[in-house]
PDB file of N, CA and C in Angstrom:
ATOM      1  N   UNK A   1      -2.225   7.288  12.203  1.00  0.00           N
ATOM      2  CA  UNK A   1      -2.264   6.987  10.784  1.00  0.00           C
ATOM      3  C   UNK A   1      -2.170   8.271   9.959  1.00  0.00           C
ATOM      4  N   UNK A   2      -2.556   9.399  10.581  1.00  0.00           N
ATOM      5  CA  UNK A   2      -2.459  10.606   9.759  1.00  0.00           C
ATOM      6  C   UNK A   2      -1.382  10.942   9.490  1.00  0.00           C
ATOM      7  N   UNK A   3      -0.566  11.065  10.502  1.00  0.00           N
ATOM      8  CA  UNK A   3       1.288  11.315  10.187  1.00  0.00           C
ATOM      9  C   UNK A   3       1.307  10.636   9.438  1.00  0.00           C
ATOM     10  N   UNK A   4       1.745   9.168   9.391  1.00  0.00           N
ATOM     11  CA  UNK A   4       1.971   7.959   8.155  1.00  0.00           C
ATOM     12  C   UNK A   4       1.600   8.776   6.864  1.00  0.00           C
ATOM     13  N   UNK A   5       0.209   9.147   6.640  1.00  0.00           N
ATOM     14  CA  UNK A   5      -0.044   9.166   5.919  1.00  0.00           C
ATOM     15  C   UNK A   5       0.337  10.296   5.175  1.00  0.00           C
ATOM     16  N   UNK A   6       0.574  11.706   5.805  1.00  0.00           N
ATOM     17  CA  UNK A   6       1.227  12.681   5.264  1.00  0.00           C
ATOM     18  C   UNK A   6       2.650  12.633   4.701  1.00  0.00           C
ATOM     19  N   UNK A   7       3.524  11.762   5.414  1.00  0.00           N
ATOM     20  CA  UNK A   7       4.352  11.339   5.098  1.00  0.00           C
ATOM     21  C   UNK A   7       4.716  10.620   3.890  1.00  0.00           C
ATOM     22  N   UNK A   8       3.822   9.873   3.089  1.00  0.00           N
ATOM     23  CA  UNK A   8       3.535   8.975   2.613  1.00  0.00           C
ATOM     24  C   UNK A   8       3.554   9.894   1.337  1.00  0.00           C
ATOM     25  N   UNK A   9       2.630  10.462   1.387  1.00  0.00           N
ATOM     26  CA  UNK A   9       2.542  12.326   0.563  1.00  0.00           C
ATOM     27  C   UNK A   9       3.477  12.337   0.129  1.00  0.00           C
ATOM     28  N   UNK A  10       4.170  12.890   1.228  1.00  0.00           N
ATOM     29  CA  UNK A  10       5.405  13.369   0.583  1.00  0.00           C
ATOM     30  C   UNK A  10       6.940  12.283   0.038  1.00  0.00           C
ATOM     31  N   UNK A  11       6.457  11.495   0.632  1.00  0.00           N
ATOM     32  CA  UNK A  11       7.446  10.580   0.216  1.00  0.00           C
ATOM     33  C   UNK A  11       6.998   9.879  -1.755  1.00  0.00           C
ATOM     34  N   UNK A  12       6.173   9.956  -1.827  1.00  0.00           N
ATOM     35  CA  UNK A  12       5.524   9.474  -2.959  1.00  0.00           C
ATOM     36  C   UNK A  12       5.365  11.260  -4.189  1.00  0.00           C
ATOM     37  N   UNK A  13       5.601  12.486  -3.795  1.00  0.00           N
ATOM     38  CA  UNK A  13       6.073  13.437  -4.192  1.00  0.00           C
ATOM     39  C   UNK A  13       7.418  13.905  -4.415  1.00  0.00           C
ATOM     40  N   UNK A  14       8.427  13.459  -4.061  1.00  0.00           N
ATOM     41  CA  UNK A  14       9.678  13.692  -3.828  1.00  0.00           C
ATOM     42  C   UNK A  14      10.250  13.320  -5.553  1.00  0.00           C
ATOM     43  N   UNK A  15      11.514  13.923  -5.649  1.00  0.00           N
ATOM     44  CA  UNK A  15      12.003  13.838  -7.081  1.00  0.00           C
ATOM     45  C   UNK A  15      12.628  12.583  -7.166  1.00  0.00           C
ATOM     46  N   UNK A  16      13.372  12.501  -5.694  1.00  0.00           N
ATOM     47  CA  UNK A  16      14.866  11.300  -6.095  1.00  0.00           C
ATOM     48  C   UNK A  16      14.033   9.978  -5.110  1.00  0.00           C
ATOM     49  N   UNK A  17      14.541   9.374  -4.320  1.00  0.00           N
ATOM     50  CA  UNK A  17      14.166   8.140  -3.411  1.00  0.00           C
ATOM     51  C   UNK A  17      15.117   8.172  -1.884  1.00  0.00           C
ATOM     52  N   UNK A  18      14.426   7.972  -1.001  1.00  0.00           N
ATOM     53  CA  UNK A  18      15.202   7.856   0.042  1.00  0.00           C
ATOM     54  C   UNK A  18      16.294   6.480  -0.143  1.00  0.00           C
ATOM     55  N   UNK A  19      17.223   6.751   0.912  1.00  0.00           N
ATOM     56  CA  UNK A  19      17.680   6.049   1.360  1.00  0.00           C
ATOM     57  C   UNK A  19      17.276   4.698   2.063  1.00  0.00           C
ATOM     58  N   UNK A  20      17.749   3.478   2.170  1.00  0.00           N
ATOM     59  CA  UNK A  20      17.428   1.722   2.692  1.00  0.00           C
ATOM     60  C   UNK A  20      17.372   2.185   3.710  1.00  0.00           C
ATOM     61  N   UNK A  21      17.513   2.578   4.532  1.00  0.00           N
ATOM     62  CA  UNK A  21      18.033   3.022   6.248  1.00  0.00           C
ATOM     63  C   UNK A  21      16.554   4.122   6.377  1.00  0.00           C
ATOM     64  N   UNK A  22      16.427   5.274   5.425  1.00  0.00           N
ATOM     65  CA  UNK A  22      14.898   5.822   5.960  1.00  0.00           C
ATOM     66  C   UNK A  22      13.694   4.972   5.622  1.00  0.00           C
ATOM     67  N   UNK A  23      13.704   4.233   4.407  1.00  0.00           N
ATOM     68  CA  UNK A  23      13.172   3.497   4.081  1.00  0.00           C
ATOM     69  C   UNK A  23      12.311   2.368   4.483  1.00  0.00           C
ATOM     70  N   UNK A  24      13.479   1.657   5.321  1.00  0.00           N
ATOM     71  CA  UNK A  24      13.339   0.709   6.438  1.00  0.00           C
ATOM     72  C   UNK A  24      12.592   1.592   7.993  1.00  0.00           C
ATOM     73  N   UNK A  25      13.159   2.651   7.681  1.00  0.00           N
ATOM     74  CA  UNK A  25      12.544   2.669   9.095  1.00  0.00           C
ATOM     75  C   UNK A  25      10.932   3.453   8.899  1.00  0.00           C
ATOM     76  N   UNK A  26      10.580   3.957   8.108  1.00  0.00           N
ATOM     77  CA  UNK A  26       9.109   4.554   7.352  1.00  0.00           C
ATOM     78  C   UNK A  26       8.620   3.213   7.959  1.00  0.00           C
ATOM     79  N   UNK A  27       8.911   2.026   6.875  1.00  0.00           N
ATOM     80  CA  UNK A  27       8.204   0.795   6.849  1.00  0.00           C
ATOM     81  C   UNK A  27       8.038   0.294   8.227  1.00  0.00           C
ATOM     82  N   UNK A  28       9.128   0.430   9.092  1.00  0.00           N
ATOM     83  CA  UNK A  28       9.545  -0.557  10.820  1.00  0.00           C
ATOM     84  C   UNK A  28       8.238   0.520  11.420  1.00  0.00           C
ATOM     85  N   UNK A  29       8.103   1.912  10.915  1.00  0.00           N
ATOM     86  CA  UNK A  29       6.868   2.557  11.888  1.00  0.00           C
ATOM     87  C   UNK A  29       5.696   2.277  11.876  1.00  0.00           C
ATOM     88  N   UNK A  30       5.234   2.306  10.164  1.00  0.00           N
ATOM     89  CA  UNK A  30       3.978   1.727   9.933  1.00  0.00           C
ATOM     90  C   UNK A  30       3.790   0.356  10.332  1.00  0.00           C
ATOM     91  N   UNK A  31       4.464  -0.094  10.138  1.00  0.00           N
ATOM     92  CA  UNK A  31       4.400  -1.812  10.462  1.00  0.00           C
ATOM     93  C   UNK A  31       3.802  -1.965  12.161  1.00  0.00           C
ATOM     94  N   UNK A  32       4.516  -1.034  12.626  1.00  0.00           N
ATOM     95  CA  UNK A  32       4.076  -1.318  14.305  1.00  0.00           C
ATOM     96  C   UNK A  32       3.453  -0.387  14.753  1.00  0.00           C
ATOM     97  N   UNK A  33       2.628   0.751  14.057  1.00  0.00           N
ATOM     98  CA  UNK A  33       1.789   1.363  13.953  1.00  0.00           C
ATOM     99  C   UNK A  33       0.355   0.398  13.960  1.00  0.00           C
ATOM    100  N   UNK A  34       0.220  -0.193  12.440  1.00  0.00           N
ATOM    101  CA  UNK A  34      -0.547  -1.546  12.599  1.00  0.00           C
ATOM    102  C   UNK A  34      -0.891  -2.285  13.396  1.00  0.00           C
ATOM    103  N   UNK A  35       0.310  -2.951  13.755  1.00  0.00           N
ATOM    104  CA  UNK A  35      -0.010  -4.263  14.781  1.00  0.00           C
ATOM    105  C   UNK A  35      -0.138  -3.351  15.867  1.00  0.00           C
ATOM    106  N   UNK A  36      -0.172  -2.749  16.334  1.00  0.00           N
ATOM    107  CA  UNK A  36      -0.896  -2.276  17.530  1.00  0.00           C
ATOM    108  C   UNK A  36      -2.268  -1.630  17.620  1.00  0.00           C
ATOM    109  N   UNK A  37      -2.737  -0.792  16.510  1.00  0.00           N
ATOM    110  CA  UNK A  37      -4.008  -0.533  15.718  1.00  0.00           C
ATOM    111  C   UNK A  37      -4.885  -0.509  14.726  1.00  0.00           C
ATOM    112  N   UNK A  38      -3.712  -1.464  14.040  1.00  0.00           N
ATOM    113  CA  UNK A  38      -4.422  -1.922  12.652  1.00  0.00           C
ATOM    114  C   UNK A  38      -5.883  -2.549  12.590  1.00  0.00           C
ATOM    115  N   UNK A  39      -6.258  -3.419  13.583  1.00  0.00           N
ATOM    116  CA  UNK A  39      -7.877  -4.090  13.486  1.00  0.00           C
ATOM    117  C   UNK A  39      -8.341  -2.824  14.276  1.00  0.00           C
ATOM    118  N   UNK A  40      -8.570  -1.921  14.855  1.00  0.00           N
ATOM    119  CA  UNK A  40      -9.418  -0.759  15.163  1.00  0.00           C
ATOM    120  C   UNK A  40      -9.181   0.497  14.624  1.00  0.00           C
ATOM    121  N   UNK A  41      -8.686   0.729  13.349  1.00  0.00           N
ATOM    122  CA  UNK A  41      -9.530   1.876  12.391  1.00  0.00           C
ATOM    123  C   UNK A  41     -10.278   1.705  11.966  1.00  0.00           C
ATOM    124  N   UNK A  42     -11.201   3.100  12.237  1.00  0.00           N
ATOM    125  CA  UNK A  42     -12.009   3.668  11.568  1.00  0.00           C
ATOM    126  C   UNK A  42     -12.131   3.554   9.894  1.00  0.00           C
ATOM    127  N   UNK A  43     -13.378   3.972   9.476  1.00  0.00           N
ATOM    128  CA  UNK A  43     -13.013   3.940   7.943  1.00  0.00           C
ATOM    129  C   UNK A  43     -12.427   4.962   6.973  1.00  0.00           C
ATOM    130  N   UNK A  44     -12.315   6.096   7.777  1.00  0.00           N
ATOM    131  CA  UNK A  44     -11.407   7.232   6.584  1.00  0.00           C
ATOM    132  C   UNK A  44      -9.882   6.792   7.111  1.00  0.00           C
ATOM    133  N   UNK A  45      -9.758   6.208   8.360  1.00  0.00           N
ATOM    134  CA  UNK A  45      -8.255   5.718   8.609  1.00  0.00           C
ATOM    135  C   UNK A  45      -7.662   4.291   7.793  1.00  0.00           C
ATOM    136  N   UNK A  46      -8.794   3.392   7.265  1.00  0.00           N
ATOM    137  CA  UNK A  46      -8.434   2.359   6.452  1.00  0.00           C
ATOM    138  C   UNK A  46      -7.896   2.883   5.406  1.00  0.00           C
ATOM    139  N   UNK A  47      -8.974   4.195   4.765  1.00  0.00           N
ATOM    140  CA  UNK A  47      -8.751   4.216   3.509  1.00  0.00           C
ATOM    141  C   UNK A  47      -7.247   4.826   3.133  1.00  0.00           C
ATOM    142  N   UNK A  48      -6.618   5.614   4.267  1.00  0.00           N
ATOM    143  CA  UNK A  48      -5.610   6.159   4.397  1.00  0.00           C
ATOM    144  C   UNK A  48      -4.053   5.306   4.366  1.00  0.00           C
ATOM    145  N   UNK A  49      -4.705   3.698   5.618  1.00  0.00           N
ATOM    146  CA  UNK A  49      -3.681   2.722   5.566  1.00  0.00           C
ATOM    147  C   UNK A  49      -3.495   2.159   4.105  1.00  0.00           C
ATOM    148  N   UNK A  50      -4.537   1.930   3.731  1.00  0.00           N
ATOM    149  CA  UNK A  50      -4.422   1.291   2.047  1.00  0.00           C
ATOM    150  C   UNK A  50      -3.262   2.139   1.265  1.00  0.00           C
ATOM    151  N   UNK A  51      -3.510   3.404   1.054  1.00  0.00           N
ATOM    152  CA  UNK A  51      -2.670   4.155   0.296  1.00  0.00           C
ATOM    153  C   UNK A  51      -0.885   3.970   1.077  1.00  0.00           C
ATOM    154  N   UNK A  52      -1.171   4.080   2.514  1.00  0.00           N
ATOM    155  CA  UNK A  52       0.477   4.079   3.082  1.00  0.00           C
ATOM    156  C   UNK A  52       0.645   2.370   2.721  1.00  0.00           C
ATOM    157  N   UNK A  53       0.132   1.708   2.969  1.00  0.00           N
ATOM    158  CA  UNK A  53       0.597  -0.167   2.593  1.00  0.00           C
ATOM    159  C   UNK A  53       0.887  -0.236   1.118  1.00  0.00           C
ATOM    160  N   UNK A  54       0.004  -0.145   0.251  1.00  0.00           N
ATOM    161  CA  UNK A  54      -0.181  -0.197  -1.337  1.00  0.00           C
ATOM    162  C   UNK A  54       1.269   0.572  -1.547  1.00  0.00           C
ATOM    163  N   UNK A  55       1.464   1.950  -1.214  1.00  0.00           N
ATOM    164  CA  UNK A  55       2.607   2.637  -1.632  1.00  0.00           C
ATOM    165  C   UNK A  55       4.070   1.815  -1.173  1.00  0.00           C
ATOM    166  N   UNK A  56       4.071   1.159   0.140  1.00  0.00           N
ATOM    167  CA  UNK A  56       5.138   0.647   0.364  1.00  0.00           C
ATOM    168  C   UNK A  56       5.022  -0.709  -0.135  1.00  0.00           C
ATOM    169  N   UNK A  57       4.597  -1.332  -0.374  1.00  0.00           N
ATOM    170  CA  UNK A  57       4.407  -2.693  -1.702  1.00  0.00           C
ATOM    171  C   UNK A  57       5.121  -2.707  -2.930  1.00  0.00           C
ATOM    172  N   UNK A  58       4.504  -1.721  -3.247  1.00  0.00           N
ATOM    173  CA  UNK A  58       5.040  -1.235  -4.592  1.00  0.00           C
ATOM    174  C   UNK A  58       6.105  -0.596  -4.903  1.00  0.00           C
ATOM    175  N   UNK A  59       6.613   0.027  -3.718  1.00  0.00           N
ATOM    176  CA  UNK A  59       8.021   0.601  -3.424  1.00  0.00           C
ATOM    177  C   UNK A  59       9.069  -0.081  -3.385  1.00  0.00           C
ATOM    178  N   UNK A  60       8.387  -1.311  -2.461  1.00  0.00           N
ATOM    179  CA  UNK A  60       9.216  -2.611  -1.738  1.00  0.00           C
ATOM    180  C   UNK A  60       9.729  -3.194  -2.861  1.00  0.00           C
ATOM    181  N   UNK A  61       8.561  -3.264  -3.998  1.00  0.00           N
ATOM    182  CA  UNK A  61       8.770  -4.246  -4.692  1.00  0.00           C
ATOM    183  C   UNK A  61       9.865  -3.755  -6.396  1.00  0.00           C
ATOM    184  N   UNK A  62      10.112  -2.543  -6.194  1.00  0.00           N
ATOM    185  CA  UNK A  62      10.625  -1.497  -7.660  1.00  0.00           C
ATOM    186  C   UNK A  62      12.327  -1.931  -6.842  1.00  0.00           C
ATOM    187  N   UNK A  63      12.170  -1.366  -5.513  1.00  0.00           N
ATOM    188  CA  UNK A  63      13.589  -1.391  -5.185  1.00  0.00           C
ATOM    189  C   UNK A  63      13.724  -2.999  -4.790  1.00  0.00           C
ATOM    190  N   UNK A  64      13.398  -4.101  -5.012  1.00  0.00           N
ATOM    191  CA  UNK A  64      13.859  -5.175  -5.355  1.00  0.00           C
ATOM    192  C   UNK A  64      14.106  -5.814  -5.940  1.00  0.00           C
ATOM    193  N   UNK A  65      13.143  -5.297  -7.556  1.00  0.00           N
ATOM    194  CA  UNK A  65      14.124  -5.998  -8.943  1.00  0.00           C
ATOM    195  C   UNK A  65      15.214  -4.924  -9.205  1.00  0.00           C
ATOM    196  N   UNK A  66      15.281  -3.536  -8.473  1.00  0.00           N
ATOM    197  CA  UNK A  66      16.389  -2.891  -9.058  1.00  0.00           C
ATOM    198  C   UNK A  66      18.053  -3.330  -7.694  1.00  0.00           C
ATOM    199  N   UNK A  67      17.627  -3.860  -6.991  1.00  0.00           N
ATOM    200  CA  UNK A  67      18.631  -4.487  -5.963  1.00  0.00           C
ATOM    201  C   UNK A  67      18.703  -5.905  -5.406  1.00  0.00           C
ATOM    202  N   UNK A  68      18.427  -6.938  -6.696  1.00  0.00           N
ATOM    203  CA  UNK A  68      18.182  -7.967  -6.664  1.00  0.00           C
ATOM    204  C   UNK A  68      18.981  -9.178  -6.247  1.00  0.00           C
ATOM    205  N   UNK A  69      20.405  -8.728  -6.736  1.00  0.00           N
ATOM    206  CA  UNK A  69      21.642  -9.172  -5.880  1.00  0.00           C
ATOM    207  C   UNK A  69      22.241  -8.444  -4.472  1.00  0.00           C
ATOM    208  N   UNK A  70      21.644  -7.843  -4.449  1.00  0.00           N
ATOM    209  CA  UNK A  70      22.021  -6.453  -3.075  1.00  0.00           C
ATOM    210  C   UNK A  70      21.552  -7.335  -2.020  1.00  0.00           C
ATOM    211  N   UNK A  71      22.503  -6.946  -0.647  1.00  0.00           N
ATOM    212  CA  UNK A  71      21.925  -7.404   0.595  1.00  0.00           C
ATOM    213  C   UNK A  71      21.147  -6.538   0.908  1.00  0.00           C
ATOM    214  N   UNK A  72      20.238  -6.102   0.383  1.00  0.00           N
ATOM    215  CA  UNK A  72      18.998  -5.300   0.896  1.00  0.00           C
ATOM    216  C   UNK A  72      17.520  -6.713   0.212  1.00  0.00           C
ATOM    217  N   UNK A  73      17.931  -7.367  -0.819  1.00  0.00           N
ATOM    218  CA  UNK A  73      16.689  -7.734  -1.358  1.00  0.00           C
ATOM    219  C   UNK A  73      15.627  -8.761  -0.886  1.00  0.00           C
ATOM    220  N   UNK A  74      16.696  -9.514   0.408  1.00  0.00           N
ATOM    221  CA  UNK A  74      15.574 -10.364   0.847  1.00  0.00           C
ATOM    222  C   UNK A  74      14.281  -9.102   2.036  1.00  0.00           C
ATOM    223  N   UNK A  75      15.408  -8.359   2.558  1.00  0.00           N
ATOM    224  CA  UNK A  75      14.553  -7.320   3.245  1.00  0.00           C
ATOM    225  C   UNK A  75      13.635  -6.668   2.308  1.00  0.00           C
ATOM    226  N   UNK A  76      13.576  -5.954   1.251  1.00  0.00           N
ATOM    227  CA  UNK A  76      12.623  -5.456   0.198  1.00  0.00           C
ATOM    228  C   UNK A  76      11.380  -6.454   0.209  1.00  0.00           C
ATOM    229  N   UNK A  77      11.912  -7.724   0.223  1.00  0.00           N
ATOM    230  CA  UNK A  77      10.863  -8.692  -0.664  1.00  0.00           C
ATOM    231  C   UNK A  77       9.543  -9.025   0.598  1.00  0.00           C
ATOM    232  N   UNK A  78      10.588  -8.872   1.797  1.00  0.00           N
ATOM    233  CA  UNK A  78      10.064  -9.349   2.957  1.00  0.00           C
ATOM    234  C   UNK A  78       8.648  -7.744   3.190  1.00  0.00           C
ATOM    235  N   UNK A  79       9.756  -6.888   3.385  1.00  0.00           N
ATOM    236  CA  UNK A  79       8.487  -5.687   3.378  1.00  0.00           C
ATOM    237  C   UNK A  79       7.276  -5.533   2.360  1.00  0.00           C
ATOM    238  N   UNK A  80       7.329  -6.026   1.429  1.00  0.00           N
ATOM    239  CA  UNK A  80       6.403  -6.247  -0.050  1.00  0.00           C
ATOM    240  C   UNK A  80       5.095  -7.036   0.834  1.00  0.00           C
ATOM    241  N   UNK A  81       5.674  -8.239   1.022  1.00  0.00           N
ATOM    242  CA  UNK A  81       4.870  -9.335   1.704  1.00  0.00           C
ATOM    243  C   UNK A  81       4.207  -8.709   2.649  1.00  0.00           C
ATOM    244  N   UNK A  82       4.925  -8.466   3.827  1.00  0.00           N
ATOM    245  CA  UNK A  82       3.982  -7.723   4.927  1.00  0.00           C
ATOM    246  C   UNK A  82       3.264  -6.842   4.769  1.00  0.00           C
ATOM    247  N   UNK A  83       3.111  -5.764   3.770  1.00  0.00           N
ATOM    248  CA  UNK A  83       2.939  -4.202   3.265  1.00  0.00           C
ATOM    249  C   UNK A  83       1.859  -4.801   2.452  1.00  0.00           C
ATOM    250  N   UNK A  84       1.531  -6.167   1.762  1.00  0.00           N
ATOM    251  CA  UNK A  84       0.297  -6.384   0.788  1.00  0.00           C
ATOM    252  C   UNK A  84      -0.681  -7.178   1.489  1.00  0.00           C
ATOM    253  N   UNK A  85       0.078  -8.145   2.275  1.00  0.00           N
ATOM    254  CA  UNK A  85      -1.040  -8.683   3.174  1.00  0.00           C
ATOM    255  C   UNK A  85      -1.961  -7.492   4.407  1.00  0.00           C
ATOM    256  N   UNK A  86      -1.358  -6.586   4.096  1.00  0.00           N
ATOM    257  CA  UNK A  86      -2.561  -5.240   5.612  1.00  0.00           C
ATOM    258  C   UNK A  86      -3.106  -4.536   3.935  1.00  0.00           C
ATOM    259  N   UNK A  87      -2.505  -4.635   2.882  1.00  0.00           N
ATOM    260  CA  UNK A  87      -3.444  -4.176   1.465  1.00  0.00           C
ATOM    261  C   UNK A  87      -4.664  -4.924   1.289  1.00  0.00           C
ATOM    262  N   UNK A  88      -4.369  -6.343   1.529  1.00  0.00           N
ATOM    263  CA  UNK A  88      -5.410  -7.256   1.260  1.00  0.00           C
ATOM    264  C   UNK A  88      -6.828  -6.924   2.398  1.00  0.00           C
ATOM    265  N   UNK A  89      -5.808  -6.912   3.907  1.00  0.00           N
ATOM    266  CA  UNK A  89      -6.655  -6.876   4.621  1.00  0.00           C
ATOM    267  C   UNK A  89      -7.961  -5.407   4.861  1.00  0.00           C
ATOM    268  N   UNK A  90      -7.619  -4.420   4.425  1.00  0.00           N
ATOM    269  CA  UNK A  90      -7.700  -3.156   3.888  1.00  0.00           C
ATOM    270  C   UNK A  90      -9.007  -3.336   3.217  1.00  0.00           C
ATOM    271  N   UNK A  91      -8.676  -3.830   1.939  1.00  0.00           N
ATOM    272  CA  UNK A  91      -9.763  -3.923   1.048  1.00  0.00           C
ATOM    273  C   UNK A  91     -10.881  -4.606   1.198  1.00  0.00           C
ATOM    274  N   UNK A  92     -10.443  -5.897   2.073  1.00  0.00           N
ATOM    275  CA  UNK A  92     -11.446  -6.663   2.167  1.00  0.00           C
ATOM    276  C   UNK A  92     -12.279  -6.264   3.066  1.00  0.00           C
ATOM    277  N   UNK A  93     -11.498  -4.827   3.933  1.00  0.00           N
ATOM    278  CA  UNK A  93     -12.672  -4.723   5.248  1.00  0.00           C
ATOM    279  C   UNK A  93     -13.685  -3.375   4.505  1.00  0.00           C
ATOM    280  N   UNK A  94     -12.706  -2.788   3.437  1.00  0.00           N
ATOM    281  CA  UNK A  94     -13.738  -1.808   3.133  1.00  0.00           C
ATOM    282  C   UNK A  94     -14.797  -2.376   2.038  1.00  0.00           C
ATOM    283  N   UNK A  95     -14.530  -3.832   1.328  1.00  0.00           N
ATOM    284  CA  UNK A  95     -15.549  -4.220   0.470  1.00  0.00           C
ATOM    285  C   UNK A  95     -16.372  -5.210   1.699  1.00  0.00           C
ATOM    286  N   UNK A  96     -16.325  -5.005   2.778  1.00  0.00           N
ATOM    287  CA  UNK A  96     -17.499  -5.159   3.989  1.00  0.00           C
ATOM    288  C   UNK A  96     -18.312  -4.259   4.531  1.00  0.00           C
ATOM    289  N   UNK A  97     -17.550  -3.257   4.241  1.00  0.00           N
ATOM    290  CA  UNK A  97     -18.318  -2.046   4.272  1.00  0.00           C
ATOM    291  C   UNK A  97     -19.362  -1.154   3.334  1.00  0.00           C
ATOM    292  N   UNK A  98     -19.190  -2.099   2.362  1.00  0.00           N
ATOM    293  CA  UNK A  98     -19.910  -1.617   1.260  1.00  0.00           C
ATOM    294  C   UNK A  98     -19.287  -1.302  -0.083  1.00  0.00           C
ATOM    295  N   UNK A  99     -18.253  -1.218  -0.364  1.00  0.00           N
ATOM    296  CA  UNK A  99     -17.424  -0.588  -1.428  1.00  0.00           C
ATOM    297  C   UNK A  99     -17.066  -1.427  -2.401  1.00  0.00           C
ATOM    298  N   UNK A 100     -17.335  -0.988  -3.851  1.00  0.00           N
ATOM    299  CA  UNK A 100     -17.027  -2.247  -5.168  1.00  0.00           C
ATOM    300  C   UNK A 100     -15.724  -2.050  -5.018  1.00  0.00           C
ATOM    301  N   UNK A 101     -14.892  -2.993  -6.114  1.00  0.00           N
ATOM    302  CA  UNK A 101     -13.551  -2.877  -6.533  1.00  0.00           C
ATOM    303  C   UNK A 101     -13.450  -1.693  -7.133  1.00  0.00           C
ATOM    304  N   UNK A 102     -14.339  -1.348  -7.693  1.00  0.00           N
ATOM    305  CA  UNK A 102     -14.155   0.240  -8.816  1.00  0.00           C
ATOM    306  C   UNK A 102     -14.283   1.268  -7.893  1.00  0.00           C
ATOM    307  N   UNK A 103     -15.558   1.600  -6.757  1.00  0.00           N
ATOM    308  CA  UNK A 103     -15.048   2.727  -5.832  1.00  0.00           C
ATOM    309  C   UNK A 103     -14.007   2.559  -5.119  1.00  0.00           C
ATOM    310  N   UNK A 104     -13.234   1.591  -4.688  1.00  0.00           N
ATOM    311  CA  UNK A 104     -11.990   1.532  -3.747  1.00  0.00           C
ATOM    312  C   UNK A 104     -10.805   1.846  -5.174  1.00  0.00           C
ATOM    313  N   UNK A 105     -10.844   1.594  -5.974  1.00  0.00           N
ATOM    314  CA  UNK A 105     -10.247   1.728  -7.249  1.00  0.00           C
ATOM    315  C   UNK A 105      -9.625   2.721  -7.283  1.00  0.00           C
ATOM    316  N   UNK A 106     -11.391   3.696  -7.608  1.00  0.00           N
ATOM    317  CA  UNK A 106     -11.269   5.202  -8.292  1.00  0.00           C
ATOM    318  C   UNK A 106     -10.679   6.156  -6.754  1.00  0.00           C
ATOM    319  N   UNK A 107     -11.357   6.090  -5.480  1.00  0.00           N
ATOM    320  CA  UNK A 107     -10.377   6.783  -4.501  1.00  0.00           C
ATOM    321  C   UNK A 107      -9.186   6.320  -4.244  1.00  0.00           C
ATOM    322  N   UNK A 108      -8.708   5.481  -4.270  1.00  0.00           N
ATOM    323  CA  UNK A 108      -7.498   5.363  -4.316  1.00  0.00           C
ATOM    324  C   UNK A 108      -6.423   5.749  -4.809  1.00  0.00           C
ATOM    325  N   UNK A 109      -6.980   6.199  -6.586  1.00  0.00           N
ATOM    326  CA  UNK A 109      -6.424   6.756  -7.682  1.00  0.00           C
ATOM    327  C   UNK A 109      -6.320   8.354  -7.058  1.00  0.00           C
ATOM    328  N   UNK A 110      -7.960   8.728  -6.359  1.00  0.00           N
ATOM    329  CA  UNK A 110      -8.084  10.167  -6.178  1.00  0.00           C
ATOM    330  C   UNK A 110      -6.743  10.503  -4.858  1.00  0.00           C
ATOM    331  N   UNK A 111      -6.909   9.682  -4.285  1.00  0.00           N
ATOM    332  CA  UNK A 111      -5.451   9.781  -2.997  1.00  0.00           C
ATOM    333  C   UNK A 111      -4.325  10.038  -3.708  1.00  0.00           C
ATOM    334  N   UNK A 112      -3.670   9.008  -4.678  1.00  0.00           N
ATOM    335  CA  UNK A 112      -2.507   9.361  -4.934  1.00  0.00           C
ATOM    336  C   UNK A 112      -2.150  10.761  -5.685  1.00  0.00           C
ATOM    337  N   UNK A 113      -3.655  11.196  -6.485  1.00  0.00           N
ATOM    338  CA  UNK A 113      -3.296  12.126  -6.926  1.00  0.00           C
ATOM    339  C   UNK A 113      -2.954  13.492  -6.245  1.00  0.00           C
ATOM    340  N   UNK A 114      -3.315  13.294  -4.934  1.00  0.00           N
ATOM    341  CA  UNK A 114      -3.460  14.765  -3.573  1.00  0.00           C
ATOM    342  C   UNK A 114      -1.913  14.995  -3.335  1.00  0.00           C
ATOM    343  N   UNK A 115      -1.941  16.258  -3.227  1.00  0.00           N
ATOM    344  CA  UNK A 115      -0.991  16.773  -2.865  1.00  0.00           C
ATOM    345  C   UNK A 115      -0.477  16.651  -1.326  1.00  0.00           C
ATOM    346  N   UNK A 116       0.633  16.691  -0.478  1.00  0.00           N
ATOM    347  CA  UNK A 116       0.636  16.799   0.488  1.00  0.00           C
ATOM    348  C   UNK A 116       0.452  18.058   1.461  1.00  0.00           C
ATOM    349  N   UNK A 117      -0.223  17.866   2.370  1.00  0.00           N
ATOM    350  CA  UNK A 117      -0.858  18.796   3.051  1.00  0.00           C
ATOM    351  C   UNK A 117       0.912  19.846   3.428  1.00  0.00           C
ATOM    352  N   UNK A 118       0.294  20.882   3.774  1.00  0.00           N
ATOM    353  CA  UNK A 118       1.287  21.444   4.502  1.00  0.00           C
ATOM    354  C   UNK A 118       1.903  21.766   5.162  1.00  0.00           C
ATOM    355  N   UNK A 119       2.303  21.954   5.713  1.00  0.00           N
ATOM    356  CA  UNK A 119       2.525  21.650   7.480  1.00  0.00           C
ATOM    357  C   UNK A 119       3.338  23.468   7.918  1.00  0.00           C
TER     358      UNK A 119
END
């Protein structure tokens, strides 16, 4: 999840937008990143998936009203869906853990604002 997530960094820092083809495949990693360890993270690794899911949701979902007739848009709409339902699931495990809507809120806000590490 840490790669993902550095990645995520930088992908959410960048000036222009990748390409459908890197795009898709960011999403095809995390996605099966998940289903293979998604129910056993830890909790600084949830809080990390939230930010990589939430970001590709919202990604999913910009480049699908802007490619709405495009043969890319049922794929966009489809990644949205999958990318909010592990958001949902995310939140709900960290408001089991103790966390209001406003602290999962406000770090969340504090994530996007981080720079990407350096490598």
């Amino acid at each position: 999840m840490d790669e993902l997530y550095r990645e995520v960094q930088v992908l959410l820092n960048m000036e222009g937008e990748i390409d459908f083809k890197d795009f898709q495949d960011y999403y095809k990693r995390v996605m099966d990143y998940l289903q293979e360890h998604g129910q056993d993270l830890e909790e600084e690794q949830i809080w990390k998936g939230l930010l990589v899911v939430e970001s590709l949701s919202s990604n999913s979902q910009s480049r699908y009203r802007e490619h709405r007739k495009g043969k890319e848009a049922k794929k966009y709409k489809r990644m949205r869906q999958r990318a909010k339902l592990w958001a949902q699931n995310f939140t709900k495990r960290l408001q089991s853990m103790g966390y209001s809507d406003e602290q999962i809120n406000e770090r969340f806000h504090a994530m996007l604002e981080e720079e990407p590490e350096q490598q």
